[in-house]
N, C-alpha and C. Protein backbone atom coordinates (compact mmCIF):
# COMPACT_ATOMS: atom_id res chain seq x y z
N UNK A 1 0.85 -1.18 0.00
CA UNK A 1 0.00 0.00 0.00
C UNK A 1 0.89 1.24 0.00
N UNK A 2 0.57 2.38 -0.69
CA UNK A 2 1.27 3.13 -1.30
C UNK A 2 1.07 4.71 0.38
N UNK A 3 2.06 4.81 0.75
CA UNK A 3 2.11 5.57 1.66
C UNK A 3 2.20 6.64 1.57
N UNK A 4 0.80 7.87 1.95
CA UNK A 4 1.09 9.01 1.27
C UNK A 4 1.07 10.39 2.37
N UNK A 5 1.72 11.57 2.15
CA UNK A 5 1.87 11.97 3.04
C UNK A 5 0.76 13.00 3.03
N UNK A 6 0.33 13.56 4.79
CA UNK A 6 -0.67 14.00 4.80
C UNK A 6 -0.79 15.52 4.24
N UNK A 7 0.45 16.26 4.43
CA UNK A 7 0.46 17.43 4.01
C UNK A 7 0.49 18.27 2.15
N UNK A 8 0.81 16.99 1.45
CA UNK A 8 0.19 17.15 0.19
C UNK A 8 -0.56 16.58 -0.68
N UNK A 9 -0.50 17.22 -1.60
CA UNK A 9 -1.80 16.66 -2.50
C UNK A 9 -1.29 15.71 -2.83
N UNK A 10 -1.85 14.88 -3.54
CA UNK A 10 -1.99 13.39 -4.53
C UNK A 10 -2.54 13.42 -5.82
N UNK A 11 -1.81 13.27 -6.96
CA UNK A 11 -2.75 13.26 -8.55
C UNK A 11 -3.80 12.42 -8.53
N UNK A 12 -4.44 12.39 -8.90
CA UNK A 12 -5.69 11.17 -8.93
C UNK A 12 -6.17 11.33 -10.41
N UNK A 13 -6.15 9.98 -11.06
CA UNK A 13 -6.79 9.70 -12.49
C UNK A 13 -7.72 8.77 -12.48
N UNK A 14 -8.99 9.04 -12.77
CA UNK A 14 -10.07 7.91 -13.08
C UNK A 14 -10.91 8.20 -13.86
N UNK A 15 -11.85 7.95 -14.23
CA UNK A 15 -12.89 7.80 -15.11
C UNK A 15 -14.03 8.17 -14.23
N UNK A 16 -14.76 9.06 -14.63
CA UNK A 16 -16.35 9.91 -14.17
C UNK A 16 -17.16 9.96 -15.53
N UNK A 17 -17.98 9.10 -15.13
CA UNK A 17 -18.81 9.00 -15.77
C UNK A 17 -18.53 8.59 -17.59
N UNK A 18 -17.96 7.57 -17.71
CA UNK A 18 -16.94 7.23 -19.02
C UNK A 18 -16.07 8.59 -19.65
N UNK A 19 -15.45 9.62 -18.74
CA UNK A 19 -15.08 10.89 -19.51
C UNK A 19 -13.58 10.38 -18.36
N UNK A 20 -12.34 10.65 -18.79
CA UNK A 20 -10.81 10.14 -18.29
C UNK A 20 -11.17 11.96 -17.55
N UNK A 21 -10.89 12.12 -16.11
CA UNK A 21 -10.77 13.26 -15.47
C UNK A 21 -9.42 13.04 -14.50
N UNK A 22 -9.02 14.08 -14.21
CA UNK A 22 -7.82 14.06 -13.48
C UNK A 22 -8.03 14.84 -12.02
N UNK A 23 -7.20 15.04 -10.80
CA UNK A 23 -7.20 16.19 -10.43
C UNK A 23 -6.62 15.74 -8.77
N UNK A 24 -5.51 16.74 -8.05
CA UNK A 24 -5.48 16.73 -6.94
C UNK A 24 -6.05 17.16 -5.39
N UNK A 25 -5.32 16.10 -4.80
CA UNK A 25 -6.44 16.20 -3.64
C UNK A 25 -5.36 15.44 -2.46
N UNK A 26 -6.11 16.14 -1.34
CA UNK A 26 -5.22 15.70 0.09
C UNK A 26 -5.41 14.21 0.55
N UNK A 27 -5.15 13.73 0.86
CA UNK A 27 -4.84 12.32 1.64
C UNK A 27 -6.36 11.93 2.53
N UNK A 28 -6.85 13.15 3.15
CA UNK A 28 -7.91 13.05 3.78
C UNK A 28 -9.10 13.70 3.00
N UNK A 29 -9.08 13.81 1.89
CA UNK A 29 -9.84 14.94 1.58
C UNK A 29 -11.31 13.61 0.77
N UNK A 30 -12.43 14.33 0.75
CA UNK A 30 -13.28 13.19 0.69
C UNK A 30 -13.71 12.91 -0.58
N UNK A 31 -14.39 11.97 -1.28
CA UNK A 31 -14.72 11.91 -2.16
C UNK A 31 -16.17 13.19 -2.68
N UNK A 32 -17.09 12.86 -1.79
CA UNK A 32 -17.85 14.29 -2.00
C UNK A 32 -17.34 15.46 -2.46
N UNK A 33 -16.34 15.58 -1.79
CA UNK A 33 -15.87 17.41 -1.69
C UNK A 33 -15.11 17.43 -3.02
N UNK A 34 -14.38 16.40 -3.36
CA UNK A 34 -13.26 16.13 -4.34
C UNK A 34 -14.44 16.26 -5.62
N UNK A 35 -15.33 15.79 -6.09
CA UNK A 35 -16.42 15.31 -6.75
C UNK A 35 -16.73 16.61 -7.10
N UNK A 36 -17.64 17.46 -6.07
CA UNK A 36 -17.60 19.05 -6.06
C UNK A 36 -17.18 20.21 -6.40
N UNK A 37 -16.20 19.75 -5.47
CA UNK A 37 -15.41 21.29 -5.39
C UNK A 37 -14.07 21.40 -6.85
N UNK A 38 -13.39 20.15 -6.77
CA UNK A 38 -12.35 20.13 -7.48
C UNK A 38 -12.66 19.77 -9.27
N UNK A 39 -13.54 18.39 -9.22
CA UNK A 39 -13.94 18.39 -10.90
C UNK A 39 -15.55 19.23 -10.65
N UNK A 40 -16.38 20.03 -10.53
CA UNK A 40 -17.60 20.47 -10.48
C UNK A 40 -18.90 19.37 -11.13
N UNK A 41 -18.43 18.50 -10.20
CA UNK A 41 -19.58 17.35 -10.06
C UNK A 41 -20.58 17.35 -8.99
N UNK A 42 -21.64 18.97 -9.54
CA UNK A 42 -22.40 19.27 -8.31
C UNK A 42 -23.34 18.03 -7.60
N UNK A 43 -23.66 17.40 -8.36
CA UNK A 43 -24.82 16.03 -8.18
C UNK A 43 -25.07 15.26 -7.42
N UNK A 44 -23.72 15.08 -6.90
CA UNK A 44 -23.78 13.95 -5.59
C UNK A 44 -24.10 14.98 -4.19
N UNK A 45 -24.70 15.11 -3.71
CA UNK A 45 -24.75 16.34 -2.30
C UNK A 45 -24.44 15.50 -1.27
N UNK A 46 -23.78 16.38 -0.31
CA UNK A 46 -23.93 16.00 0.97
C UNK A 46 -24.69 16.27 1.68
N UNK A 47 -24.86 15.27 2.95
CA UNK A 47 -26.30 15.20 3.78
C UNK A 47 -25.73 15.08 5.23
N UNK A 48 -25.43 13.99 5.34
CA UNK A 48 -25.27 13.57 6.74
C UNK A 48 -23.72 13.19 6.85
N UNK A 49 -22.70 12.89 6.60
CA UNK A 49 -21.25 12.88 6.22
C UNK A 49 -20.88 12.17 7.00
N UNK A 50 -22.10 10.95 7.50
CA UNK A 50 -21.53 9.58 7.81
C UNK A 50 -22.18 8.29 7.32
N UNK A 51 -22.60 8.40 5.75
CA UNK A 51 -22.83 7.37 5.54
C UNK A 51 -24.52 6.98 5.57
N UNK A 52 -25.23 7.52 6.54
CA UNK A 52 -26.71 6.96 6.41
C UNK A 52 -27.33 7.47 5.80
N UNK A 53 -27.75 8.82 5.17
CA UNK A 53 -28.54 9.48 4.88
C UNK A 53 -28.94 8.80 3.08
N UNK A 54 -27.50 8.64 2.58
CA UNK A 54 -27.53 8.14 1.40
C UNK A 54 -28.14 9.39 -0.11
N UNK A 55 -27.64 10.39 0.43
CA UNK A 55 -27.91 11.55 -0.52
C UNK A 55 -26.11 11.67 -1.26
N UNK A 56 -25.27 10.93 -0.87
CA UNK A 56 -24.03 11.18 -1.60
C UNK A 56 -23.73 9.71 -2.76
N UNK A 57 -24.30 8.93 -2.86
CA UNK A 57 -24.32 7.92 -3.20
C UNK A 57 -24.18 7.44 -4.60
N UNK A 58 -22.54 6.89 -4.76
CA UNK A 58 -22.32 7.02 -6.45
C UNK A 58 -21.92 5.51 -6.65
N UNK A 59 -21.46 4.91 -7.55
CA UNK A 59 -21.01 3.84 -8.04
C UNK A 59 -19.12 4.01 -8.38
N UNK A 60 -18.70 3.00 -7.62
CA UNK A 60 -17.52 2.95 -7.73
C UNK A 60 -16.88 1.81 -8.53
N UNK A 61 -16.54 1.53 -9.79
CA UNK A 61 -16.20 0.28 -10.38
C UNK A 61 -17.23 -0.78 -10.09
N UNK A 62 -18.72 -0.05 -10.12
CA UNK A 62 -19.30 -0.62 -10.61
C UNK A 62 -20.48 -1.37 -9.40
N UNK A 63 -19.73 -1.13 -7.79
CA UNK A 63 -20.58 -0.81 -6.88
C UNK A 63 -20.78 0.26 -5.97
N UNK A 64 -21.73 0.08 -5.24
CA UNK A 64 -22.47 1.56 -4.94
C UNK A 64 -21.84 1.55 -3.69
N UNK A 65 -21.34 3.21 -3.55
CA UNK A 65 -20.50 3.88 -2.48
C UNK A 65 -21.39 4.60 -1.88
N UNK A 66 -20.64 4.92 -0.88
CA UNK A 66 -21.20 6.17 -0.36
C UNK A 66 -19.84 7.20 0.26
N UNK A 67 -20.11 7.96 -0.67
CA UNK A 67 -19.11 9.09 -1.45
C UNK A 67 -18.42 10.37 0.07
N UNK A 68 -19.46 10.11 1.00
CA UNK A 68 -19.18 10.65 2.07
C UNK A 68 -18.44 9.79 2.91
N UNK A 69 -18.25 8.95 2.42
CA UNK A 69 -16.89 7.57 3.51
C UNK A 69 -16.23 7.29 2.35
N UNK A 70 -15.85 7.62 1.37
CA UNK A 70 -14.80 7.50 0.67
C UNK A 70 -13.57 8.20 0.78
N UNK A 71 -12.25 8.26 0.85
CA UNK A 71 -11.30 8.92 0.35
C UNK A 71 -11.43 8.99 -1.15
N UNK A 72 -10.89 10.32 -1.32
CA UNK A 72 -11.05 10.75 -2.96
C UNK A 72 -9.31 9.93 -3.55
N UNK A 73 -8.60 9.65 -2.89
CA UNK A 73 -6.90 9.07 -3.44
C UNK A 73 -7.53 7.80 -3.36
N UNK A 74 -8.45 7.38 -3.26
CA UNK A 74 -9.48 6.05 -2.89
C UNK A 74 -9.36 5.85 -4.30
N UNK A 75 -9.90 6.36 -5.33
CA UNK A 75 -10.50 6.33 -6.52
C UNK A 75 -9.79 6.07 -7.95
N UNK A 76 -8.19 6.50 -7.59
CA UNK A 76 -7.44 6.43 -8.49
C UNK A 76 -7.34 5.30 -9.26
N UNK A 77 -7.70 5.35 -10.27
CA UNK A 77 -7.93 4.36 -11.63
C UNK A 77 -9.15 3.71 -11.86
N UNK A 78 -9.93 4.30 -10.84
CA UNK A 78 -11.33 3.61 -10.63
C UNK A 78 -12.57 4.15 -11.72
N UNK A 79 -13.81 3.46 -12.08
CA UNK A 79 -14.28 3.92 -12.76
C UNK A 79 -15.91 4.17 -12.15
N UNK A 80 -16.00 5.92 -11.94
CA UNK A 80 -16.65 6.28 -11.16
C UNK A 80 -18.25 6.64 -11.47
N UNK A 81 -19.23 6.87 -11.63
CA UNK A 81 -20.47 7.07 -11.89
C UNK A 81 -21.18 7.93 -11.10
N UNK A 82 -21.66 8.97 -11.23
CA UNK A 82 -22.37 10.07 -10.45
C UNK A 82 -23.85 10.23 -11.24
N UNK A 83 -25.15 10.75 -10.43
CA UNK A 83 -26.32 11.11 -10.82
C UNK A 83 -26.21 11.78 -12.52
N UNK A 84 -24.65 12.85 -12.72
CA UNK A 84 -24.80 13.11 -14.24
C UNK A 84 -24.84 12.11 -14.80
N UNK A 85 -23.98 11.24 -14.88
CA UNK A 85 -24.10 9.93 -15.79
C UNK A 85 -25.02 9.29 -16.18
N UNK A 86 -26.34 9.40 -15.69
CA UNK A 86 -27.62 8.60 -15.62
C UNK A 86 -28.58 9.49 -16.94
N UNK A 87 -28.59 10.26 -17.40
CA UNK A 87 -28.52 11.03 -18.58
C UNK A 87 -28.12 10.49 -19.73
N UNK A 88 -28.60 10.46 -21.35
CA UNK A 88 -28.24 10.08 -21.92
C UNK A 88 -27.59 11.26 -23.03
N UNK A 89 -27.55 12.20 -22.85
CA UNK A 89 -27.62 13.61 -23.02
C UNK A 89 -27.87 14.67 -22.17
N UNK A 90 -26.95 16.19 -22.29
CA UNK A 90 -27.19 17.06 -21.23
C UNK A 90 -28.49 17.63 -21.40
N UNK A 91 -29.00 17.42 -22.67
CA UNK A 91 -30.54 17.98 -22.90
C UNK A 91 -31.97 16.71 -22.38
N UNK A 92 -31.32 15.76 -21.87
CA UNK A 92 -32.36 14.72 -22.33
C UNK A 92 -32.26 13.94 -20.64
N UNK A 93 -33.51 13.38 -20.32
CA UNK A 93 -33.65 12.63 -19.40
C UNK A 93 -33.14 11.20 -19.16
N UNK A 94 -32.58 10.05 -18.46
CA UNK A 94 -32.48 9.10 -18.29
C UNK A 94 -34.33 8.23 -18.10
N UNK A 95 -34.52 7.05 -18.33
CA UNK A 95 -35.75 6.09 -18.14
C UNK A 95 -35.99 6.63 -16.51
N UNK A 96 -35.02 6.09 -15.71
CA UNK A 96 -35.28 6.49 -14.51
C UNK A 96 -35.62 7.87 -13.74
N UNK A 97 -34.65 8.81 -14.40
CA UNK A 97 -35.16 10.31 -13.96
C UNK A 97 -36.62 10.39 -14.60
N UNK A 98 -36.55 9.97 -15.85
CA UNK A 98 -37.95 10.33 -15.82
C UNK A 98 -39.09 9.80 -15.64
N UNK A 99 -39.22 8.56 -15.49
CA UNK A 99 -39.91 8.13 -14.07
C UNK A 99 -40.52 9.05 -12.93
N UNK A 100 -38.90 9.48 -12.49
CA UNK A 100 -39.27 9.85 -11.21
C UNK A 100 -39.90 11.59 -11.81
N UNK A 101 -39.47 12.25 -12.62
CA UNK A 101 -40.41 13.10 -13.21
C UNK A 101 -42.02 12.62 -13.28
N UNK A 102 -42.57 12.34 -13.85
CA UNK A 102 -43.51 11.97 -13.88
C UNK A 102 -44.65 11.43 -13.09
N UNK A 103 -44.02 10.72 -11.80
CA UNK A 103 -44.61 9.88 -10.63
C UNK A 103 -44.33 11.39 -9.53
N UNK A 104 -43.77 12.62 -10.21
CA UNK A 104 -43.83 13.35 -8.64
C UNK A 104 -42.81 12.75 -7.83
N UNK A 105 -41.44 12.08 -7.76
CA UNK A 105 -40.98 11.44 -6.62
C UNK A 105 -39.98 12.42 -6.30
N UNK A 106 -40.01 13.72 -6.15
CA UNK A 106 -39.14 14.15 -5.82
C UNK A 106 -39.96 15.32 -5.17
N UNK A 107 -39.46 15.79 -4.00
CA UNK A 107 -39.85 17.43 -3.78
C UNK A 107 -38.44 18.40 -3.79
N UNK A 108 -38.17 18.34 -2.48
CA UNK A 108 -36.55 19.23 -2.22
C UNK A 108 -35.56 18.98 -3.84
N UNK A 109 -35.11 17.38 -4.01
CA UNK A 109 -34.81 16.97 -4.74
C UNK A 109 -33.38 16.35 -4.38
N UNK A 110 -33.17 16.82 -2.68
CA UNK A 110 -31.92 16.77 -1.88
C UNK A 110 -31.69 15.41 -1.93
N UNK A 111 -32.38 14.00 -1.74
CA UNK A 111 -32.13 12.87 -1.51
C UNK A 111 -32.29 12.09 -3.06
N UNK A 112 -32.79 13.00 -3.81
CA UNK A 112 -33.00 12.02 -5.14
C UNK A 112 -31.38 12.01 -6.24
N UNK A 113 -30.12 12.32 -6.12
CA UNK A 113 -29.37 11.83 -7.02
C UNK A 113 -28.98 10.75 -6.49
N UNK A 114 -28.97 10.15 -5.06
CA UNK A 114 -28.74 9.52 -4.37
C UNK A 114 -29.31 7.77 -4.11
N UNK A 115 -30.90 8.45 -4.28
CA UNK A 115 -31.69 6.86 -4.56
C UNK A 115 -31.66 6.86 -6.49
N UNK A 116 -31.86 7.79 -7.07
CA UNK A 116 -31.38 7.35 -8.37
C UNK A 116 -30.24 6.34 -8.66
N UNK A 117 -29.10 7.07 -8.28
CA UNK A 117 -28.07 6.29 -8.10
C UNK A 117 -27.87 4.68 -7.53
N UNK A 118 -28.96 4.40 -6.65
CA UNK A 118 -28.93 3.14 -5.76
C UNK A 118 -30.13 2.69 -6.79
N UNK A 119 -31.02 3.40 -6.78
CA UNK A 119 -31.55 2.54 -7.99
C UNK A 119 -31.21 2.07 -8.98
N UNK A 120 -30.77 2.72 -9.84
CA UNK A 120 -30.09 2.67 -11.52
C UNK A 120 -29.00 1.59 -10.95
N UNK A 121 -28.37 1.41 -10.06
CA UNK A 121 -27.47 -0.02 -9.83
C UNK A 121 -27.95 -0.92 -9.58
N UNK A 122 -29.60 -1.24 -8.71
CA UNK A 122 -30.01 -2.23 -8.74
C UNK A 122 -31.10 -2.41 -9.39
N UNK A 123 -31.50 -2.05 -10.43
CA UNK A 123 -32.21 -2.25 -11.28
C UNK A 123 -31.72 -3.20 -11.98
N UNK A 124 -30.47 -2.61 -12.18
CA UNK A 124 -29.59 -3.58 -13.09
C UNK A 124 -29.11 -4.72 -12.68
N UNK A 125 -29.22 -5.04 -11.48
CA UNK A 125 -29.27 -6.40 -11.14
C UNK A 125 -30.29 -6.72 -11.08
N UNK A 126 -31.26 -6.52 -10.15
CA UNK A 126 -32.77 -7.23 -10.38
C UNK A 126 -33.32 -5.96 -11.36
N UNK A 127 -34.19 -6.72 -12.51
CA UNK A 127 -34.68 -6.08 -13.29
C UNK A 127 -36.05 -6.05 -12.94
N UNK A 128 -36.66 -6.84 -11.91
CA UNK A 128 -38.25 -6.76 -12.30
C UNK A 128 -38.40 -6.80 -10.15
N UNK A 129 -38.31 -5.60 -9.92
CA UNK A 129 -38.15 -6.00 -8.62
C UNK A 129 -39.56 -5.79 -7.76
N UNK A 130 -39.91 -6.34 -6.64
CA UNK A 130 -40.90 -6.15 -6.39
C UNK A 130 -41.18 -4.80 -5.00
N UNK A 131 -42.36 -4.60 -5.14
CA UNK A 131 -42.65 -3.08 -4.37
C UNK A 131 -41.84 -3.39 -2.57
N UNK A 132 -42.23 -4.77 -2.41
CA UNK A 132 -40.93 -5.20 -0.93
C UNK A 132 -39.83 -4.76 -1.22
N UNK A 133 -38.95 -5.41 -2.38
CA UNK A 133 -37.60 -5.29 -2.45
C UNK A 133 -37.53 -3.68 -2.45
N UNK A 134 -38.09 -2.35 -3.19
CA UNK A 134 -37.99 -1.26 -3.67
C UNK A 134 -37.94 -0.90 -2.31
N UNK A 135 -39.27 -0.64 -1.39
CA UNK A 135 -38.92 -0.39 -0.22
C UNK A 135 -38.08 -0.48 0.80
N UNK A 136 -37.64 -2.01 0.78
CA UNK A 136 -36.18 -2.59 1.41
C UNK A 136 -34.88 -1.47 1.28
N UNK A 137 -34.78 -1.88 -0.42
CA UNK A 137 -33.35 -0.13 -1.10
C UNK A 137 -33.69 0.35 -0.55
N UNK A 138 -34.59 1.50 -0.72
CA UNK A 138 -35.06 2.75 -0.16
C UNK A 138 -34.44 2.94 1.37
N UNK A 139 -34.68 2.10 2.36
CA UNK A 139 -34.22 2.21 3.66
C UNK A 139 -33.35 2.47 4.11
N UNK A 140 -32.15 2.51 2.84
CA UNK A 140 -30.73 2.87 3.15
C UNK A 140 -30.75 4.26 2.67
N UNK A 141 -32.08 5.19 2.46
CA UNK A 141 -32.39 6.84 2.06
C UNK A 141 -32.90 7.23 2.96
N UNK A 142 -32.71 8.89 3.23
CA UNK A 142 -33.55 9.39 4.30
C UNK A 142 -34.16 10.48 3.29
N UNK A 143 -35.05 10.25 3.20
CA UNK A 143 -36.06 11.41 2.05
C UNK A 143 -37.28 12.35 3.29
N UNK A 144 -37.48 13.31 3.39
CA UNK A 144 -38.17 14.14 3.79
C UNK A 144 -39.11 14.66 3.62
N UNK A 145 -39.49 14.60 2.49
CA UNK A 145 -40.33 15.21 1.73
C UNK A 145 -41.46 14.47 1.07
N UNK A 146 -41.44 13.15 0.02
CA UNK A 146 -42.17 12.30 -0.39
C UNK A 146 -42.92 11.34 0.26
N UNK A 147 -42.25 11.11 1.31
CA UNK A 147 -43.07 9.70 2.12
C UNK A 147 -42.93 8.51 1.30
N UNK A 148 -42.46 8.95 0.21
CA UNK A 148 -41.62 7.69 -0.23
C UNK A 148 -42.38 6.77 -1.64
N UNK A 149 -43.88 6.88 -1.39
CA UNK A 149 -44.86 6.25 -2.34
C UNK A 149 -44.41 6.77 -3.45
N UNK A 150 -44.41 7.89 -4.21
CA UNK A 150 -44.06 8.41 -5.14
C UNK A 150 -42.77 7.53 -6.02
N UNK A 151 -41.59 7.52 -4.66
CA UNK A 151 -40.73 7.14 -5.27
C UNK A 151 -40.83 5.74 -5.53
N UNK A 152 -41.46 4.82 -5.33
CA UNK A 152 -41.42 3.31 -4.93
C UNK A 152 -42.14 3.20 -6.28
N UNK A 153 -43.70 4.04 -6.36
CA UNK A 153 -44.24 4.04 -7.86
C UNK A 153 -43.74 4.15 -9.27
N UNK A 154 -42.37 5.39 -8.78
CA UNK A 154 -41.23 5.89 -10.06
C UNK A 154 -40.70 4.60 -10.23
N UNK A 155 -39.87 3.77 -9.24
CA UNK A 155 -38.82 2.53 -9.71
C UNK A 155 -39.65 1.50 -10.12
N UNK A 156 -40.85 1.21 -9.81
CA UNK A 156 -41.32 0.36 -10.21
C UNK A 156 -42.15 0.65 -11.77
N UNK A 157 -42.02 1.69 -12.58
CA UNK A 157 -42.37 2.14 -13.16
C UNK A 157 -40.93 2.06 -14.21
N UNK A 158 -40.17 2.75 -13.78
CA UNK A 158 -38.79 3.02 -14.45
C UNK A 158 -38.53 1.17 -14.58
N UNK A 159 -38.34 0.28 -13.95
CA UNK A 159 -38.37 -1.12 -14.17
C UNK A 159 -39.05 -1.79 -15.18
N UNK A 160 -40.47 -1.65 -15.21
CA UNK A 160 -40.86 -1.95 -16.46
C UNK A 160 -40.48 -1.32 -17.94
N UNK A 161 -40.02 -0.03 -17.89
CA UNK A 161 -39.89 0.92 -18.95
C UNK A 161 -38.19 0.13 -19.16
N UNK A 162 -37.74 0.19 -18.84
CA UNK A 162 -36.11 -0.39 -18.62
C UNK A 162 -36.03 -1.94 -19.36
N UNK A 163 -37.13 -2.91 -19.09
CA UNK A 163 -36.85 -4.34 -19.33
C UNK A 163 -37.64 -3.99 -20.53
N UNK A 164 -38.95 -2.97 -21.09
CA UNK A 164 -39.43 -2.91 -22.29
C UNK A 164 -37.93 -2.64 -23.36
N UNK A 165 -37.18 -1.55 -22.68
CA UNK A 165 -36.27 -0.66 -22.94
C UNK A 165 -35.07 -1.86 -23.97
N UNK A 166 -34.75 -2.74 -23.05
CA UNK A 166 -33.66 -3.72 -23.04
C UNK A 166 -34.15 -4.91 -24.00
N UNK A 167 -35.58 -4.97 -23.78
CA UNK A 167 -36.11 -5.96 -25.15
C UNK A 167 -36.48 -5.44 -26.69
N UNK A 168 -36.59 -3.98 -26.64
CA UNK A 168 -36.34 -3.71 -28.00
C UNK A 168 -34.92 -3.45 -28.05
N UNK A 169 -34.11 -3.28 -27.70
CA UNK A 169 -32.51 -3.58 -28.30
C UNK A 169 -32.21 -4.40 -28.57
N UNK A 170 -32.62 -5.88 -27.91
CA UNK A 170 -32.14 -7.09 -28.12
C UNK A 170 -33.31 -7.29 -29.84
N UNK A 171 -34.15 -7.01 -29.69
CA UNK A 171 -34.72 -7.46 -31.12
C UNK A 171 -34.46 -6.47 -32.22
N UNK A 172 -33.78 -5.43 -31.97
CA UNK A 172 -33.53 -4.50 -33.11
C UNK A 172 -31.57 -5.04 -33.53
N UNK A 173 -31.60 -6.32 -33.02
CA UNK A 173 -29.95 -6.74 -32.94
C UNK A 173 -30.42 -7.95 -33.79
């Protein structure tokens, strides 16, 4: 393990959101803030900056972090995923955002890049999940505002639209 010292920075190279980004950062310095402040990856917010709240919540090589217990020198070569990524275009909605457009699952909007994020990763493992399992995810969110129905209606909504989504690709192949 590569021993680094606390008083300077560290280069860090990885991948955000399939785009190669670079940039330094302190030894302690967090993945949130690094995300933020240093590449202007407003999306992920902070909430609670230990982990429960689940409003910082990104994909790290492919599983889901939580960006407020990460070190950002954590990340180096890693291939990272934030709420922008879920977009298929800067003009255009993702299946899931717009879902949650549509179903109302958002108010503040403070906790939603966060269950997006935990969603859009397990969607993709279970594709057809049921309103238990949705609620289950969810529990690792603290949302304020929705009471939650909204959002449980969006993923289960965004799920069907997703496996329609995934069966016309496979037949247009």
């Amino acid at each position: 393990m590569t021993r680094l010292q606390s008083g300077e920075r560290h280069r860090i190279r990885f991948k955000l959101n399939s785009a190669a980004v670079h940039g330094e950062a302190e030894p302690r310095m967090l993945l949130t803030d690094f995300l933020r402040q240093r590449i202007g990856a407003t999306g992920t917010h902070v909430g609670c900056e230990h982990g429960v709240c689940g409003a910082c919540t990104v994909t790290v090589d492919g599983m889901i972090a939580r960006a407020c217990l990460t070190l950002a020198v954590q990340i180096d070569g890693s291939d990272v995923r934030t709420v922008e990524g879920l977009a298929p275009a800067p003009d255009r909605l993702g299946i899931l955002q717009e879902a949650f457009k549509s179903h109302h699952a958002l108010e503040c909007g403070f906790c939603t890049a966060g269950i997006l994020m935990s969603l859009d990763h397990y969607l993709r493992e279970r594709p057809s999940p049921t309103e238990a399992e949705i609620r289950d995810l969810l529990s690792g969110h603290l949302c304020r505002c929705t009471g939650y129905t909204p959002i449980v209606h969006a993923a289960l909504d965004a799920a069907g639209r997703l496996a329609n989504h995934h069966h016309a690709e496979k037949a247009d192949v």
